[in-house]
N, C-alpha and C. Protein backbone atom coordinates (compact mmCIF):
# COMPACT_ATOMS: atom_id res chain seq x y z
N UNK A 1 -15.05 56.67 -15.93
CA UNK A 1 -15.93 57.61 -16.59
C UNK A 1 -16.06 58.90 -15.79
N UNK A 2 -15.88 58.94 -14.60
CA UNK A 2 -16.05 59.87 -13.67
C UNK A 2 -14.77 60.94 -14.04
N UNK A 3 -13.83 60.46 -14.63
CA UNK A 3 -12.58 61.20 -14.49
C UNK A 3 -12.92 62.01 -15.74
N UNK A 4 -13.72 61.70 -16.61
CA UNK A 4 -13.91 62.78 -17.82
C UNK A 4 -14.30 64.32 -17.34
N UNK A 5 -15.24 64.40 -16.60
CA UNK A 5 -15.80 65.82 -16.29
C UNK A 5 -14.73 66.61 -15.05
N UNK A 6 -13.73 65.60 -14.41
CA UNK A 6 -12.73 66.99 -14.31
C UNK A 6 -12.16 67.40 -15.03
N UNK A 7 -10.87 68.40 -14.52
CA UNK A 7 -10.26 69.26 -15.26
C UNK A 7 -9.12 68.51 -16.00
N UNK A 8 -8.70 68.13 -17.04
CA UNK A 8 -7.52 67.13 -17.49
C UNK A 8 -6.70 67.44 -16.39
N UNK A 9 -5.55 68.05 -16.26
CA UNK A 9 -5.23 67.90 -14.96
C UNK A 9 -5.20 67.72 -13.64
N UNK A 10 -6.37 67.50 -13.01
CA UNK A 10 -7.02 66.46 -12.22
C UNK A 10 -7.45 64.56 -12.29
N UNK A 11 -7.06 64.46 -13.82
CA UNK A 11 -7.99 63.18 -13.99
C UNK A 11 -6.68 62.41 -13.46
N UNK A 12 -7.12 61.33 -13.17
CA UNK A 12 -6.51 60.12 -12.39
C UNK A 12 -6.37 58.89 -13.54
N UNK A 13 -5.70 59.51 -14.58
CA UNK A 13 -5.97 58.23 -15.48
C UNK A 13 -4.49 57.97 -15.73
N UNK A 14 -4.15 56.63 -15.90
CA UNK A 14 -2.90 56.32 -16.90
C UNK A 14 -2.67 56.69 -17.79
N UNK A 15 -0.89 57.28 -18.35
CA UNK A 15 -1.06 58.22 -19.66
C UNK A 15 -1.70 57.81 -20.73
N UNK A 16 -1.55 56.55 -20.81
CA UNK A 16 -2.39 56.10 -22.66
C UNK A 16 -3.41 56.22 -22.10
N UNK A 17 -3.90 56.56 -21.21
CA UNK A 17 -6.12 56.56 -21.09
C UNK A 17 -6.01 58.25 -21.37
N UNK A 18 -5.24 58.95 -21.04
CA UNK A 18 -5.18 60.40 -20.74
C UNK A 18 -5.00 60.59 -22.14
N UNK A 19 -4.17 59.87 -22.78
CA UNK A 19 -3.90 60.85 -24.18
C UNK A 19 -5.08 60.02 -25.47
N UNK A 20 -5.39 58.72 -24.77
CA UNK A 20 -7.17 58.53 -25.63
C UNK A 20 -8.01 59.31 -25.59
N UNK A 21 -8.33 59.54 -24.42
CA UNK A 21 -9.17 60.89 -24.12
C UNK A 21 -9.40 62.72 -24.65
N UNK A 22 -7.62 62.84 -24.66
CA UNK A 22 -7.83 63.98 -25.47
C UNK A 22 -7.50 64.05 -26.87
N UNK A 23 -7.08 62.63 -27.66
CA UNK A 23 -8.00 62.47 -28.29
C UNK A 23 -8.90 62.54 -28.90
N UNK A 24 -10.06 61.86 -28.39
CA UNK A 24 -11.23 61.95 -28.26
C UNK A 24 -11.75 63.37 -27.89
N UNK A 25 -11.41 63.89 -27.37
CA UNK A 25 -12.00 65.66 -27.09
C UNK A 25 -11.17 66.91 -28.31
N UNK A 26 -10.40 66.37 -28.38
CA UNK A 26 -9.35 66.68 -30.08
C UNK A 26 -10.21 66.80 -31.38
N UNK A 27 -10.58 65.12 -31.61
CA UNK A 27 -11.70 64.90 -32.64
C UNK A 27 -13.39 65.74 -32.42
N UNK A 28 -13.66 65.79 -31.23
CA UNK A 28 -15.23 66.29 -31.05
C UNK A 28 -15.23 67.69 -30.62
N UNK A 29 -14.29 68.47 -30.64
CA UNK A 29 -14.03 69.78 -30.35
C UNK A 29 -13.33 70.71 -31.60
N UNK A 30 -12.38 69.96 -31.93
CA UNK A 30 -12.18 70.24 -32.99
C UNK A 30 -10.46 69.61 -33.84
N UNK A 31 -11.37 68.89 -34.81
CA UNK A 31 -10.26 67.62 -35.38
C UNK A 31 -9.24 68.25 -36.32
N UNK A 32 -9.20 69.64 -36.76
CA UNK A 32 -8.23 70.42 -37.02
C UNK A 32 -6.78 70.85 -36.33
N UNK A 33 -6.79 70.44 -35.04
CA UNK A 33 -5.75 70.48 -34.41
C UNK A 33 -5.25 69.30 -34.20
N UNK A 34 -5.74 68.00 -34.29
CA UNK A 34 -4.98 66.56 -33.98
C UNK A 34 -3.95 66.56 -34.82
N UNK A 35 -3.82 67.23 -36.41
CA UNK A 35 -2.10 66.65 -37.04
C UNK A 35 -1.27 67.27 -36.28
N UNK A 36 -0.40 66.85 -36.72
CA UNK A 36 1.25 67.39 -36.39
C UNK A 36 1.80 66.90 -34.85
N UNK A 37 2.17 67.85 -34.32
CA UNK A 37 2.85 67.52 -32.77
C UNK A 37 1.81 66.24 -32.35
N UNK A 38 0.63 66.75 -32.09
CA UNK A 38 -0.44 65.50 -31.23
C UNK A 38 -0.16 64.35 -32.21
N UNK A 39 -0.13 64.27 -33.44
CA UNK A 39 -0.02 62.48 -33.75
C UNK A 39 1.66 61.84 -33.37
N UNK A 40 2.23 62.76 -33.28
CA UNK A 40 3.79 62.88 -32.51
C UNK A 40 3.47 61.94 -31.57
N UNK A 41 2.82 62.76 -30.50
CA UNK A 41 2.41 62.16 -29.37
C UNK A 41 1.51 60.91 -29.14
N UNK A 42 0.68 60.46 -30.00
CA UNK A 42 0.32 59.53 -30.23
C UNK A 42 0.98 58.61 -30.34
N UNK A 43 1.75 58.29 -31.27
CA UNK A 43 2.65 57.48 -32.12
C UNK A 43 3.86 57.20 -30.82
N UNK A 44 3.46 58.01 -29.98
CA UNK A 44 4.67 57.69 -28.44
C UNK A 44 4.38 56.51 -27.95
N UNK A 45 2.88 56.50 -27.81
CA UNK A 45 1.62 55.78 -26.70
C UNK A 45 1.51 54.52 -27.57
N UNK A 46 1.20 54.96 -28.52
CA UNK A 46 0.06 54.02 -29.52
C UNK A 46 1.16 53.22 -30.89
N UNK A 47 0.15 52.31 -31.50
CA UNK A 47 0.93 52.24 -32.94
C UNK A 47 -0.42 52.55 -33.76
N UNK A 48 -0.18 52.61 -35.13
CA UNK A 48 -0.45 53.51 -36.18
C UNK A 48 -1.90 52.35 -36.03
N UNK A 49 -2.08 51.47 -36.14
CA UNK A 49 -2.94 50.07 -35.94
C UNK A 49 -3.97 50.79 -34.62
N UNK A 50 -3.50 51.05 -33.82
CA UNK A 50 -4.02 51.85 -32.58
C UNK A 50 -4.92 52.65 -32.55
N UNK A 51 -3.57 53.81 -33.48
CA UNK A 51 -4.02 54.80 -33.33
C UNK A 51 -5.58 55.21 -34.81
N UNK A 52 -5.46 54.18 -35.61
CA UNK A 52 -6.58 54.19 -36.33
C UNK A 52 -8.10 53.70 -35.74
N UNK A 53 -7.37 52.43 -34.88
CA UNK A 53 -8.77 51.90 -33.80
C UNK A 53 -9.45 53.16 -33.11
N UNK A 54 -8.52 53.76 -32.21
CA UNK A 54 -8.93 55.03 -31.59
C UNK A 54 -10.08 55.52 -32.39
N UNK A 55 -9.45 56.13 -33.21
CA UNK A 55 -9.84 56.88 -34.20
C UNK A 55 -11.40 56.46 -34.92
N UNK A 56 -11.76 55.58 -35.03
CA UNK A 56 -12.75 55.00 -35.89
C UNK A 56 -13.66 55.01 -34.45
N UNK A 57 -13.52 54.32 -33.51
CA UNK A 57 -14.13 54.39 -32.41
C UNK A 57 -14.77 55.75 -32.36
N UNK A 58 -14.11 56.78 -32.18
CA UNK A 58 -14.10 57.88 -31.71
C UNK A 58 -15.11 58.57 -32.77
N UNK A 59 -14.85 58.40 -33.98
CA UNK A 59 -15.80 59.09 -35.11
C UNK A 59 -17.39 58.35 -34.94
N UNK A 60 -17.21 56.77 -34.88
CA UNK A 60 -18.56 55.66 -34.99
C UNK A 60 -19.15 56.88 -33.60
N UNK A 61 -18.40 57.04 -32.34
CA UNK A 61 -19.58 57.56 -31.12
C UNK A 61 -19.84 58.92 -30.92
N UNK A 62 -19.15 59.88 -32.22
CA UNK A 62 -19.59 60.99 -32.32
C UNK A 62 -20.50 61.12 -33.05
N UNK A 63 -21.01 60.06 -34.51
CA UNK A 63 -21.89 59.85 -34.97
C UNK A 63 -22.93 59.31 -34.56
N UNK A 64 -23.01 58.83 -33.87
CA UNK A 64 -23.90 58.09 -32.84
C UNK A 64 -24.95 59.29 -32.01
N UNK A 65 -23.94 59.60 -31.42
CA UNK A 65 -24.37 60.93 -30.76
C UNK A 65 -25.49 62.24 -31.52
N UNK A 66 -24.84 62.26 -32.67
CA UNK A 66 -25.43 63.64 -33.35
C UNK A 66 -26.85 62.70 -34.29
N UNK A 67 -26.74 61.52 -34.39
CA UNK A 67 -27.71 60.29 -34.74
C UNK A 67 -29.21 61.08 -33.85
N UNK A 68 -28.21 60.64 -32.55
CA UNK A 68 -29.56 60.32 -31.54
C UNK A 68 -30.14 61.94 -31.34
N UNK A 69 -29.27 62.88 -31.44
CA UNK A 69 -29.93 64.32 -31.48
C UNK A 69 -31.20 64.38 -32.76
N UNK A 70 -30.57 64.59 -33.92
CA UNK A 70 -31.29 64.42 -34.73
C UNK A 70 -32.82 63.79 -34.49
N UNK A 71 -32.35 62.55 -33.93
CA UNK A 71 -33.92 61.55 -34.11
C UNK A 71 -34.64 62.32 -32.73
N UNK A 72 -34.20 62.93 -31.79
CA UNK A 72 -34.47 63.84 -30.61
C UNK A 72 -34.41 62.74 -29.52
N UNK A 73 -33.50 61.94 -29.17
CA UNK A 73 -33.15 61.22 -28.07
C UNK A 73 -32.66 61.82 -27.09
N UNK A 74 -32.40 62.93 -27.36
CA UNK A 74 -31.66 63.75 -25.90
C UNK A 74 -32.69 64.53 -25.53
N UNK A 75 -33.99 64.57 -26.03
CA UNK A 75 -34.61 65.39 -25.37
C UNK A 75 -35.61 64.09 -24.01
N UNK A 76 -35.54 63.05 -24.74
CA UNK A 76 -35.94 62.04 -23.69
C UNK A 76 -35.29 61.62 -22.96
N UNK A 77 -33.98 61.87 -22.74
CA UNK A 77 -32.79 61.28 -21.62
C UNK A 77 -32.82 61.78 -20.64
N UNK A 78 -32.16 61.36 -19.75
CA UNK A 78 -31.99 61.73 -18.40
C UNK A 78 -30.76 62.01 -18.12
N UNK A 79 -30.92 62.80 -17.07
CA UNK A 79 -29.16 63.15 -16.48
C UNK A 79 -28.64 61.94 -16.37
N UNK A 80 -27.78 61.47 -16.08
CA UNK A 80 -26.69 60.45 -15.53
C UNK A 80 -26.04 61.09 -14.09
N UNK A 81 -26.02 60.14 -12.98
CA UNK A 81 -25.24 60.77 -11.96
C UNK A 81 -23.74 60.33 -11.90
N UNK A 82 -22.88 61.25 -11.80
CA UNK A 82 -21.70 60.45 -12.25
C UNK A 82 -20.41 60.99 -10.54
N UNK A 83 -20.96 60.12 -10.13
CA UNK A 83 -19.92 60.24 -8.51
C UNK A 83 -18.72 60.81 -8.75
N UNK A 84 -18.37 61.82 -7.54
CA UNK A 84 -17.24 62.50 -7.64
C UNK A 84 -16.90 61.63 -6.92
N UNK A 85 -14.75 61.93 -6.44
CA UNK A 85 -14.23 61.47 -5.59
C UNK A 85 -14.41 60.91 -4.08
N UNK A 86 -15.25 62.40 -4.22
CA UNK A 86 -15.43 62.20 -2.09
C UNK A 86 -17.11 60.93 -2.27
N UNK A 87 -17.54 60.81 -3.52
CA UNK A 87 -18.45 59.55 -2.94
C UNK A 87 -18.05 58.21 -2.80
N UNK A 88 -17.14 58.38 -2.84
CA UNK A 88 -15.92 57.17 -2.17
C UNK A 88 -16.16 55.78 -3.33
């Protein structure tokens, strides 16, 4: 989880975690750019079975998210501390 808030080219992840991820930042940034080349790339990593799991995942915890705004859950949350590298 720590590897999300660097820079994608910093993260330390295995390629299928790397290309879930953007992904996932694809769909919640903006899901107009995932056809074409990127499901290319998908379909490298993943199978179509996969790449729908991804996918449903990814929509259920963006909904989730804009859920808990709505009901104002983020105004009661707390930071999360999320250890960099050097905290070993």
């Amino acid at each position: 989880m720590a590897q999300i808030h660097r820079p994608e080219a910093e993260r330390e992840l295995a390629p299928r975690e790397a290309l879930a991820v953007r992904y996932a930042e694809k769909m919640a940034a903006d899901f107009r750019t995932v056809p074409g080349p990127f499901v290319a790339e998908l379909r490298e990593h993943f199978t179509d079975g996969e790449i729908a799991e991804l996918g449903l995942m990814i929509g259920q915890y963006l909904a989730m998210g804009r859920l808990l705004v709505v009901a104002g859950a983020h105004e009661a949350a707390c930071e999360l501390y999320v250890p960099d590298a050097s905290d070993g």
